[in-house]
Protein backbone atom coordinates (compact mmCIF):
# COMPACT_ATOMS: atom_id res chain seq x y z
CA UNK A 1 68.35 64.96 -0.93
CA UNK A 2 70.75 67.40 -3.40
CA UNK A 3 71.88 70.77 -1.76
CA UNK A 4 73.63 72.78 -3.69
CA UNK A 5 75.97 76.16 -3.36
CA UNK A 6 75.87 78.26 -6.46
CA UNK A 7 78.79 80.98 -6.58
CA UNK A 8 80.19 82.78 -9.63
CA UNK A 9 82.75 79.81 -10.68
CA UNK A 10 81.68 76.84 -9.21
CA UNK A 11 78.48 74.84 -8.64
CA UNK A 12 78.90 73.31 -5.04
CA UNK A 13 76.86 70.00 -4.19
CA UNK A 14 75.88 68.20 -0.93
CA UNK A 15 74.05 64.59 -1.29
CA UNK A 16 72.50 63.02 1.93
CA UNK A 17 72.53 59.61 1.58
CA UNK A 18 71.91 56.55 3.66
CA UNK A 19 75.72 54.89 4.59
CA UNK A 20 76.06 52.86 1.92
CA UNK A 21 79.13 50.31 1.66
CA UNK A 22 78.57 50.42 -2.12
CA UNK A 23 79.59 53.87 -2.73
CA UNK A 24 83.00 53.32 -1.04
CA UNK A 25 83.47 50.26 -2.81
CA UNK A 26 82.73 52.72 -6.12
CA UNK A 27 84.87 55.28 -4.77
CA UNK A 28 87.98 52.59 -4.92
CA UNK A 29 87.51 50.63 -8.13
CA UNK A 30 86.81 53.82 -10.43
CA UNK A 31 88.93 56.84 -11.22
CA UNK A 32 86.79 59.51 -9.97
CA UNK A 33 87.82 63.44 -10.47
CA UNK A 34 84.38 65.44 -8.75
CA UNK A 35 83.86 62.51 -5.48
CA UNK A 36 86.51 61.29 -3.25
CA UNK A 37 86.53 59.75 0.15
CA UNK A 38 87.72 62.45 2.18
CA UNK A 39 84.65 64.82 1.31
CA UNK A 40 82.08 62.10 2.97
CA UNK A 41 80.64 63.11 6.26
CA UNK A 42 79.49 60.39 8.79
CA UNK A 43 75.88 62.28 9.78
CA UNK A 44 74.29 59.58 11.74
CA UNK A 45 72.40 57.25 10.40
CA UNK A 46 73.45 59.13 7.23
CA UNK A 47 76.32 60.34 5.34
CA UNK A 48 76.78 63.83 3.11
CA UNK A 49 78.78 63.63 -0.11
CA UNK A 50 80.43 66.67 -1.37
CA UNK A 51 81.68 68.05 -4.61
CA UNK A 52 81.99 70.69 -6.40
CA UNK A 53 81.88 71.59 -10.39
CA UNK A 54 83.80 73.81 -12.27
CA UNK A 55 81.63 76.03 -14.46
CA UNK A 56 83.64 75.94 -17.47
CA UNK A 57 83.84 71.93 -17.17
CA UNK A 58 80.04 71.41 -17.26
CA UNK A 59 80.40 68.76 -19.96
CA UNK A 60 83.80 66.82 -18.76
CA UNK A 61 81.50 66.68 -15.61
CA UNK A 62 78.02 65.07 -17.95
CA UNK A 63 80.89 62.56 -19.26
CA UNK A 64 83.10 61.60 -16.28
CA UNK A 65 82.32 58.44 -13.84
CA UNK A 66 81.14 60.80 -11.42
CA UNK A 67 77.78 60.96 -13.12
CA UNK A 68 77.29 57.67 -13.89
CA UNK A 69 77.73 56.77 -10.02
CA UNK A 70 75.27 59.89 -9.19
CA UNK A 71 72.70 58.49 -11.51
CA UNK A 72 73.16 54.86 -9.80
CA UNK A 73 72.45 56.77 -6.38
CA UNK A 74 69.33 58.74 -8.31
CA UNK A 75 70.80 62.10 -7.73
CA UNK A 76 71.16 62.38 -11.29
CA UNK A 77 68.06 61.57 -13.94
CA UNK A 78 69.22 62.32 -16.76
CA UNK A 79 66.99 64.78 -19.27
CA UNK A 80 65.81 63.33 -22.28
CA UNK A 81 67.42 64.79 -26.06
CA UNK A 82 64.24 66.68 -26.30
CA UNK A 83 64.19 68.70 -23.06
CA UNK A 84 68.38 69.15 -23.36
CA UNK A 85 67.97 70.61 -27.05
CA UNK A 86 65.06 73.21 -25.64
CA UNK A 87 67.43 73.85 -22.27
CA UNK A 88 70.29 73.82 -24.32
CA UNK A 89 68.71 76.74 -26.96
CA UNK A 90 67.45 78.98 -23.31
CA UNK A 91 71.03 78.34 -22.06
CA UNK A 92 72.70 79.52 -25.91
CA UNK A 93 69.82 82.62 -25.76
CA UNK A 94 70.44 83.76 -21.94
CA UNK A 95 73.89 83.95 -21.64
CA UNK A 96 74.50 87.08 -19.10
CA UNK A 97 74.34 84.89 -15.64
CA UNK A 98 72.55 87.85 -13.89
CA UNK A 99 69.53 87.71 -16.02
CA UNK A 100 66.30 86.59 -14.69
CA UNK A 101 64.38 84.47 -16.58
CA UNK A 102 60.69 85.03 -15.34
CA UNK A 103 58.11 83.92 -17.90
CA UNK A 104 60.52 80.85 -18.07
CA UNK A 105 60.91 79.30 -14.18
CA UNK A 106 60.69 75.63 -13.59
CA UNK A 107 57.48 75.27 -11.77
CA UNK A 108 56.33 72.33 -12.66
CA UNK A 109 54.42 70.75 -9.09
CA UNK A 110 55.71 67.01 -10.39
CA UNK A 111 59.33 68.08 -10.67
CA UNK A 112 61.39 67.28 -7.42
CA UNK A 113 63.17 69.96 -5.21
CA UNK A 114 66.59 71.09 -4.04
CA UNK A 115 67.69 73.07 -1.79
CA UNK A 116 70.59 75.93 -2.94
CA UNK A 117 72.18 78.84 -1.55
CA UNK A 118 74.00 81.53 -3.52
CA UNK A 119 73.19 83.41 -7.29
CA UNK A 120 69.67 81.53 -8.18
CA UNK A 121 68.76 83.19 -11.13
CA UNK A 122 67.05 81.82 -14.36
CA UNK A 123 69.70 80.57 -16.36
CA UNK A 124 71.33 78.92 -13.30
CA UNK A 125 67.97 77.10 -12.87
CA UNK A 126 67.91 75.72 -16.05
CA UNK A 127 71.51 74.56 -15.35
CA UNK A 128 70.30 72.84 -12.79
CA UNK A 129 67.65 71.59 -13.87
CA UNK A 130 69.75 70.25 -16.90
CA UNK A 131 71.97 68.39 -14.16
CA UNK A 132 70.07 67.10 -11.73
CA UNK A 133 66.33 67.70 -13.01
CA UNK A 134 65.32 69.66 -10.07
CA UNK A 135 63.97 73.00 -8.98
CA UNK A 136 65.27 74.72 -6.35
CA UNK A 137 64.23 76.13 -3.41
CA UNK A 138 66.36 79.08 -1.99
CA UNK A 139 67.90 79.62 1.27
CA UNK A 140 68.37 83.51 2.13
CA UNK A 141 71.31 84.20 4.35
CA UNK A 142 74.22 82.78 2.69
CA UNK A 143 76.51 84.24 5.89
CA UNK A 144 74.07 82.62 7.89
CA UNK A 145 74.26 79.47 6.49
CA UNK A 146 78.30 79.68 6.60
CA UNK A 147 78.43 80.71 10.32
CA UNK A 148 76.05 77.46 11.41
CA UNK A 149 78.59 75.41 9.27
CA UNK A 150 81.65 76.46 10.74
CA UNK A 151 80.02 76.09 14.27
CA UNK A 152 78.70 72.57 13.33
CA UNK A 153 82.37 71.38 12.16
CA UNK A 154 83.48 72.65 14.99
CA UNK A 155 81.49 70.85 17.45
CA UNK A 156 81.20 67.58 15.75
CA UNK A 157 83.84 67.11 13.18
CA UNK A 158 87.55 66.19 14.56
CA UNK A 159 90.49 67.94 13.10
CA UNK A 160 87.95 70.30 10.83
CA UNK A 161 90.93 73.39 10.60
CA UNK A 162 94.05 73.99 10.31
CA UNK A 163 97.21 76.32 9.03
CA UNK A 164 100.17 75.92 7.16
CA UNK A 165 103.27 74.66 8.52
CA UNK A 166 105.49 76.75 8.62
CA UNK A 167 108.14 74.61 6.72
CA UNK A 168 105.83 75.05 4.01
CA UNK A 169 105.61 78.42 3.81
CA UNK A 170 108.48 80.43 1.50
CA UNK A 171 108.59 84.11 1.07
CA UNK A 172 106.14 84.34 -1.72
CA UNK A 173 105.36 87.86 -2.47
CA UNK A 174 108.94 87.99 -4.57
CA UNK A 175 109.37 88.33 -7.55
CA UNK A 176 110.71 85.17 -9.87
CA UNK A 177 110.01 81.50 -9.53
CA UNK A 178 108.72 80.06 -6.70
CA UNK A 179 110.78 76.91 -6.40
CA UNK A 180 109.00 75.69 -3.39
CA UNK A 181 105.40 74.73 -4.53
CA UNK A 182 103.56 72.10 -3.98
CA UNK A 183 100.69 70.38 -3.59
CA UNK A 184 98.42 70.59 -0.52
CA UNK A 185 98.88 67.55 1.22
CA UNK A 186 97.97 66.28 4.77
CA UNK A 187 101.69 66.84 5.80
CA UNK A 188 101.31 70.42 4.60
CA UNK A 189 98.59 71.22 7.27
CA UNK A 190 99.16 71.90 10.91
CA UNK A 191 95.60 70.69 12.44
CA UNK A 192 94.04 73.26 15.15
CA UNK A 193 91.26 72.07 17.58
CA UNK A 194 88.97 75.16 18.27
CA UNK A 195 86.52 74.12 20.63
CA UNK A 196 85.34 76.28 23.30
CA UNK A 197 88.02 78.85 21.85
CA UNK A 198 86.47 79.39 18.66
CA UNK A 199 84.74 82.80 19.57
CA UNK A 200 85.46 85.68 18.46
CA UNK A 201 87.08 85.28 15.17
CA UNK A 202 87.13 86.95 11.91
CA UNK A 203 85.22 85.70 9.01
CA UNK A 204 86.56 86.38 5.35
CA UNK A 205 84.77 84.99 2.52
CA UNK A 206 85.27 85.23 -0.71
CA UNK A 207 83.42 85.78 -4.58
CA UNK A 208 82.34 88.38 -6.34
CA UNK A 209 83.79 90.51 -3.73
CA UNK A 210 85.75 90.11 -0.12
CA UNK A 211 83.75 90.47 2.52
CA UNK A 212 84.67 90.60 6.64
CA UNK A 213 82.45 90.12 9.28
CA UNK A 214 82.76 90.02 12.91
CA UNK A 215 81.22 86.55 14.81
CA UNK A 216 80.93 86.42 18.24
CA UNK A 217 78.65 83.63 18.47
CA UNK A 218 76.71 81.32 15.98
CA UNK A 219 73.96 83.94 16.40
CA UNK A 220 75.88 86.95 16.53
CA UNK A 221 77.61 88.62 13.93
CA UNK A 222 78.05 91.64 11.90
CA UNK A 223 79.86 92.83 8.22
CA UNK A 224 82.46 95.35 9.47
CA UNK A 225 84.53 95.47 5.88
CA UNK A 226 85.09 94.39 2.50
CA UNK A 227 86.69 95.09 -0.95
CA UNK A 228 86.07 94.87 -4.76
CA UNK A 229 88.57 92.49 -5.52
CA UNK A 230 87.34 88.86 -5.04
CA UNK A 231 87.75 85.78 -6.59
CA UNK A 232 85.36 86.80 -9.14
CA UNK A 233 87.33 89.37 -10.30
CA UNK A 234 90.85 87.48 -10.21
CA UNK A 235 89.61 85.39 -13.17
CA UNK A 236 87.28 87.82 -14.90
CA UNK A 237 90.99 89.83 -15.29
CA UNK A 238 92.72 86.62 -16.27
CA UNK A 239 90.02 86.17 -18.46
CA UNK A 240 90.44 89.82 -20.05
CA UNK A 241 94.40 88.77 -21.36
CA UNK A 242 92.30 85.94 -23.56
CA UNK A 243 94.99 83.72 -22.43
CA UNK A 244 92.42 81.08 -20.12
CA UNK A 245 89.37 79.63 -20.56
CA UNK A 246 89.32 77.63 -17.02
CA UNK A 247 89.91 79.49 -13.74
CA UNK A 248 91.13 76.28 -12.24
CA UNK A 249 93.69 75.69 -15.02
CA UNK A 250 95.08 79.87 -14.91
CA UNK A 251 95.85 78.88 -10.73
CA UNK A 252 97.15 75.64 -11.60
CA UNK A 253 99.58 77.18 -14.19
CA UNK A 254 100.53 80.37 -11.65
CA UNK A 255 102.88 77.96 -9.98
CA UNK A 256 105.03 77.69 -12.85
CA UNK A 257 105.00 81.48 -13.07
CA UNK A 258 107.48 83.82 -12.95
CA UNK A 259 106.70 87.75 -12.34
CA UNK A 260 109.84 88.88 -13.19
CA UNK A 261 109.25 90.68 -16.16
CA UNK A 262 105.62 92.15 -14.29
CA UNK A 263 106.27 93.13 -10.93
CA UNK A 264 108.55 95.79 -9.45
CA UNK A 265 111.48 94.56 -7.14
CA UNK A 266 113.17 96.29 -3.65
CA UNK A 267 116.29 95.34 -6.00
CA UNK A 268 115.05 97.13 -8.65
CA UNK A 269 114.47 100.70 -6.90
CA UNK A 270 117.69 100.40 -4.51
CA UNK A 271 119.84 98.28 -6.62
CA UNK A 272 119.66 95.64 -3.60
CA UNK A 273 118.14 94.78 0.31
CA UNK A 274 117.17 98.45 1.88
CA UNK A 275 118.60 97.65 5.01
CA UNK A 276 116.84 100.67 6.65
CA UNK A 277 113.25 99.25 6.75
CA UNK A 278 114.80 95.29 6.51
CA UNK A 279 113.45 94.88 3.19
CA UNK A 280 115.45 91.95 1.07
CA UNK A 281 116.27 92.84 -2.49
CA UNK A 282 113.43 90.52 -4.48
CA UNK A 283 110.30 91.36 -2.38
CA UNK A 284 108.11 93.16 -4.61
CA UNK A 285 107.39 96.76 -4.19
CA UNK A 286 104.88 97.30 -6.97
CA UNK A 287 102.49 95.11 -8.92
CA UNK A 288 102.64 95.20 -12.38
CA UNK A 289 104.87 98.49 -12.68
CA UNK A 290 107.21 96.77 -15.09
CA UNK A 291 104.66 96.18 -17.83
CA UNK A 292 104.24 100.20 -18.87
CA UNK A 293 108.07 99.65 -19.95
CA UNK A 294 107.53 96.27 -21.95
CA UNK A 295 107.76 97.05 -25.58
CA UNK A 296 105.29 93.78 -26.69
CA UNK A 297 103.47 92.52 -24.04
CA UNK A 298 102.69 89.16 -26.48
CA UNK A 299 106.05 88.10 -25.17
CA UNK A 300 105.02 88.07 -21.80
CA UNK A 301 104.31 84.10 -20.76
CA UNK A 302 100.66 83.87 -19.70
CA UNK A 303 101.52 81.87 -16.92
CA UNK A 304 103.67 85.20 -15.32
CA UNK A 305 100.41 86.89 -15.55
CA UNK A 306 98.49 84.67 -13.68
CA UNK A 307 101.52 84.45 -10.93
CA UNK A 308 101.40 88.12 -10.61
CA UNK A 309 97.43 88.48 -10.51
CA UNK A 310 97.83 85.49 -7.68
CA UNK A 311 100.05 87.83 -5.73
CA UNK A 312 98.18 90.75 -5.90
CA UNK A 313 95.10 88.68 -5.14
CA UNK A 314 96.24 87.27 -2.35
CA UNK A 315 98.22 90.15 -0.64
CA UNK A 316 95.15 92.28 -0.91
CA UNK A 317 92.80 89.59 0.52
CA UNK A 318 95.13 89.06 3.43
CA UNK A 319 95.85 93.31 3.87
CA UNK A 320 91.99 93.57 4.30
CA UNK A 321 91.71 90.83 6.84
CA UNK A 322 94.81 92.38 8.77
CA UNK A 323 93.86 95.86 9.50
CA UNK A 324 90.08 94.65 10.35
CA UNK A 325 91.54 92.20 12.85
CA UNK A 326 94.17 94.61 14.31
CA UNK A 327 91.45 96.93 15.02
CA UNK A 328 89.16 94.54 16.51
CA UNK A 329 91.77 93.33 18.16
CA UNK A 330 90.79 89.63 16.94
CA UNK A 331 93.49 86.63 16.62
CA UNK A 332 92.34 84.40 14.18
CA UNK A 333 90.75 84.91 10.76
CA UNK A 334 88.80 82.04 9.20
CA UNK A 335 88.53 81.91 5.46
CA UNK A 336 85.81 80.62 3.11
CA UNK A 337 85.12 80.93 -0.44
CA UNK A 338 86.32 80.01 -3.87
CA UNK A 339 89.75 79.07 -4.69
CA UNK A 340 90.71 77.64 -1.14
CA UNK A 341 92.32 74.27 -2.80
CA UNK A 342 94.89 76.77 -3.66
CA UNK A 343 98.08 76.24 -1.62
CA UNK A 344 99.85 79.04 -3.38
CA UNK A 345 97.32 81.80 -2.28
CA UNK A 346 96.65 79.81 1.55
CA UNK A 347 100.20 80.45 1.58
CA UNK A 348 100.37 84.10 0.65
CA UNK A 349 97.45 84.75 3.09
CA UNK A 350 98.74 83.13 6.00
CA UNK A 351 102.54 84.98 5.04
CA UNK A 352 101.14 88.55 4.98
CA UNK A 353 98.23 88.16 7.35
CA UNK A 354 100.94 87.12 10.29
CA UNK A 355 103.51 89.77 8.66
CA UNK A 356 100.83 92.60 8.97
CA UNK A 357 99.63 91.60 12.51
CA UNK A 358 102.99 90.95 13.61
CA UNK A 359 101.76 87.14 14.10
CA UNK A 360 99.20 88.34 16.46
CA UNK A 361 96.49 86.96 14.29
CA UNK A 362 96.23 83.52 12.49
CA UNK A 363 94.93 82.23 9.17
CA UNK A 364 92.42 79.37 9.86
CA UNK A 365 91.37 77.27 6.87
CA UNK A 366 88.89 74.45 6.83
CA UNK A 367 88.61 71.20 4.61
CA UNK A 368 85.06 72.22 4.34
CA UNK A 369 86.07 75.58 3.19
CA UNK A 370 84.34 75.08 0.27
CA UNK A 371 80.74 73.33 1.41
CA UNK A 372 80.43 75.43 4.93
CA UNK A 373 77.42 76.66 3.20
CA UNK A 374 75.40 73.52 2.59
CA UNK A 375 76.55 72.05 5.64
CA UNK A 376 75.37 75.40 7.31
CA UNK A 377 72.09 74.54 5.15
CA UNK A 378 72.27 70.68 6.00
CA UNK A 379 71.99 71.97 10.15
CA UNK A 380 69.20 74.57 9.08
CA UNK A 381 67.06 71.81 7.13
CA UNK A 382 67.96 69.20 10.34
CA UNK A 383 66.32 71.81 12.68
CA UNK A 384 63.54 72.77 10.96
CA UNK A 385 62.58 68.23 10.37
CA UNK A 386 61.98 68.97 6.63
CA UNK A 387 64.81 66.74 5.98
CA UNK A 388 62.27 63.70 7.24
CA UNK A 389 60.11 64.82 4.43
């Protein structure tokens, strides 16, 4: 059974499968980018695989080991030239992602279903369809869905969240080089068992927009906030400079960033630290208040841009979260949503979010940040027995 998560820049997959010593002898002997061994979950007497794909890596995706082990395990049947050349010429002809294709739908009786969550919309069908050769069937509630996952990992999954260490968290909202990134690694992550504590908490996801909600129980919840500036828009701005083609590659390069050039210091309105409100000299003061003074903005590394955007990403993300939870008085904040492999912007987030609160509320993150949805829809299909059928 294929579930799948469909947000603006990735394609998120869940594959229930019977354990299977084969695929973790596959998962050792080949080089695989999309599947690894930490993102199966033991679901007696079965096992979930998760991955994601990048939008703008469809095809290294159609020619990477990945999908020569999927089609071994039939999640894959691969289209014949004939059908890719006519999905291929809908794909070329229906390029705006919001358009609905209605004279068009895959309704063929014969053709297998998944399940998905997220934009459905015709040309994301045919995507789909061009992957997997399914049609979907669409779950509702996406909030829903990512409320029963987070309670499920909870429950059942040991050592499911964590935060940062604070070793590895530097003072990021500066401006120049971060000399202190990394990768996020398990020795990066403090683990935090939930439990019976894990109600109330705040909910932040992440993609087109931010969006807060309130959960005071799996069945309880409400949206009490949100702002324009999600995910979504990070890279549709990074995408406006011309200078990236790959979200993924624009966060990967922001590490080797520096904002100097971009963002407005302390040091550069006082000449130094303003003692008075214990502000040190390179904390910025004002995104992207140098550029109006840059006489050819060609000269500006494309990397620093995507640094700065980062920063003002993640600050604002984290600002929204703060003053929700402070009013609510609320101590932790759990975080879903694209772009949560990032260690860079978990580590802004979890800076600023304790900063605003005065560490009186926490950033939670998952290792199922990404897939809380289909595991949310995994529980749903469970409940209902359809996934007997």
């Amino acid at each position: 059974m294929l579930l799948l998560n469909i947000s603006s820049l990735y394609l998120r997959c869940g594959v229930l499968l019977s354990k299977n010593d084969s695929l973790t002898n596959e998962l050792q002997k080949n080089n695989l980018k999309y599947i690894n061994q930490e993102n199966i979950i033991d679901i007696n007497p079965n096992q979930l695989l998760l991955f994601q794909i990048n939008y703008f890596k469809i095809e290294d995706f159609e020619k990477s080991p990945d999908y020569e082990l999927l089609s071994k395990l039939n999640v894959i049947q691969k289209v014949n030239q004939e059908e890719n050349d006519s999905i291929e010429k809908i794909l070329l002809n229906h390029k705006d992602s919001t358009e609905t294709i209605s004279e068009s739908r895959i309704k063929d009786k014969d053709i297998p279903s998944c399940y998905c969550s997220g934009k459905l919309n015709g040309r994301n069908e045919y995507l789909i369809y061009k992957l997997f050769k399914k049609k979907c069937v669409k779950f509702e509630d996406i909030t829903n869905l990512t409320i029963t996952g987070i309670h499920y990992i909870n429950n059942s999954l040991e050592n499911s969240f964590f935060d940062l260490t604070k070793e590895t968290i530097p003072n990021l909202v500066i401006v120049g080089k971060n000399k202190n990134s990394s990768k996020l690694t398990k020795s990066n992550k403090n683990k935090k068992i939930l439990k019976d504590k894990l109600y109330p908490y705040l909910l932040v996801t992440g993609d087109d927009d931010i969006c807060v909600y309130k959960v005071d129980s799996i069945n309880s919840y409400k949206k009490i906030g949100c702002n324009t500036m999600g995910p979504t828009s990070l890279w549709s701005l990074l995408n406006l400079t011309g200078n990236y083609e790959d979200p993924e590659l624009a966060l990967n390069e922001s590490i080797e960033g520096n904002n100097k050039l971009i963002d407005l210091s302390v040091g550069d309105i006082y000449g130094g630290d303003y003692g008075g409100a214990s502000l040190c000299s390179d904390l910025i003061a004002s995104s992207f208040s140098k550029v109006k003074s840059v006489d050819d903005i060609n000269k500006i590394d494309k990397k620093d841009v995507s640094k700065a955007l980062l920063i003002f990403y993640g600050v604002t993300y984290a600002q929204v979260a703060s003053m929700i939870s402070i009013e609510e008085n609320i101590d932790k904040t759990i975080f879903s949503g694209d772009n949560f492999g990032s260690l860079e912007l978990m580590q802004m987030i979890q800076t600023c979010l304790e900063g605003f609160t005065g560490n009186k509320n926490g950033a939670v993150f998952s290792d199922y940040s990404n897939y809380l949805e289909i595991i949310g829809m995994f529980v749903e299909l469970e409940k209902s027995g359809l996934l007997k059928k």
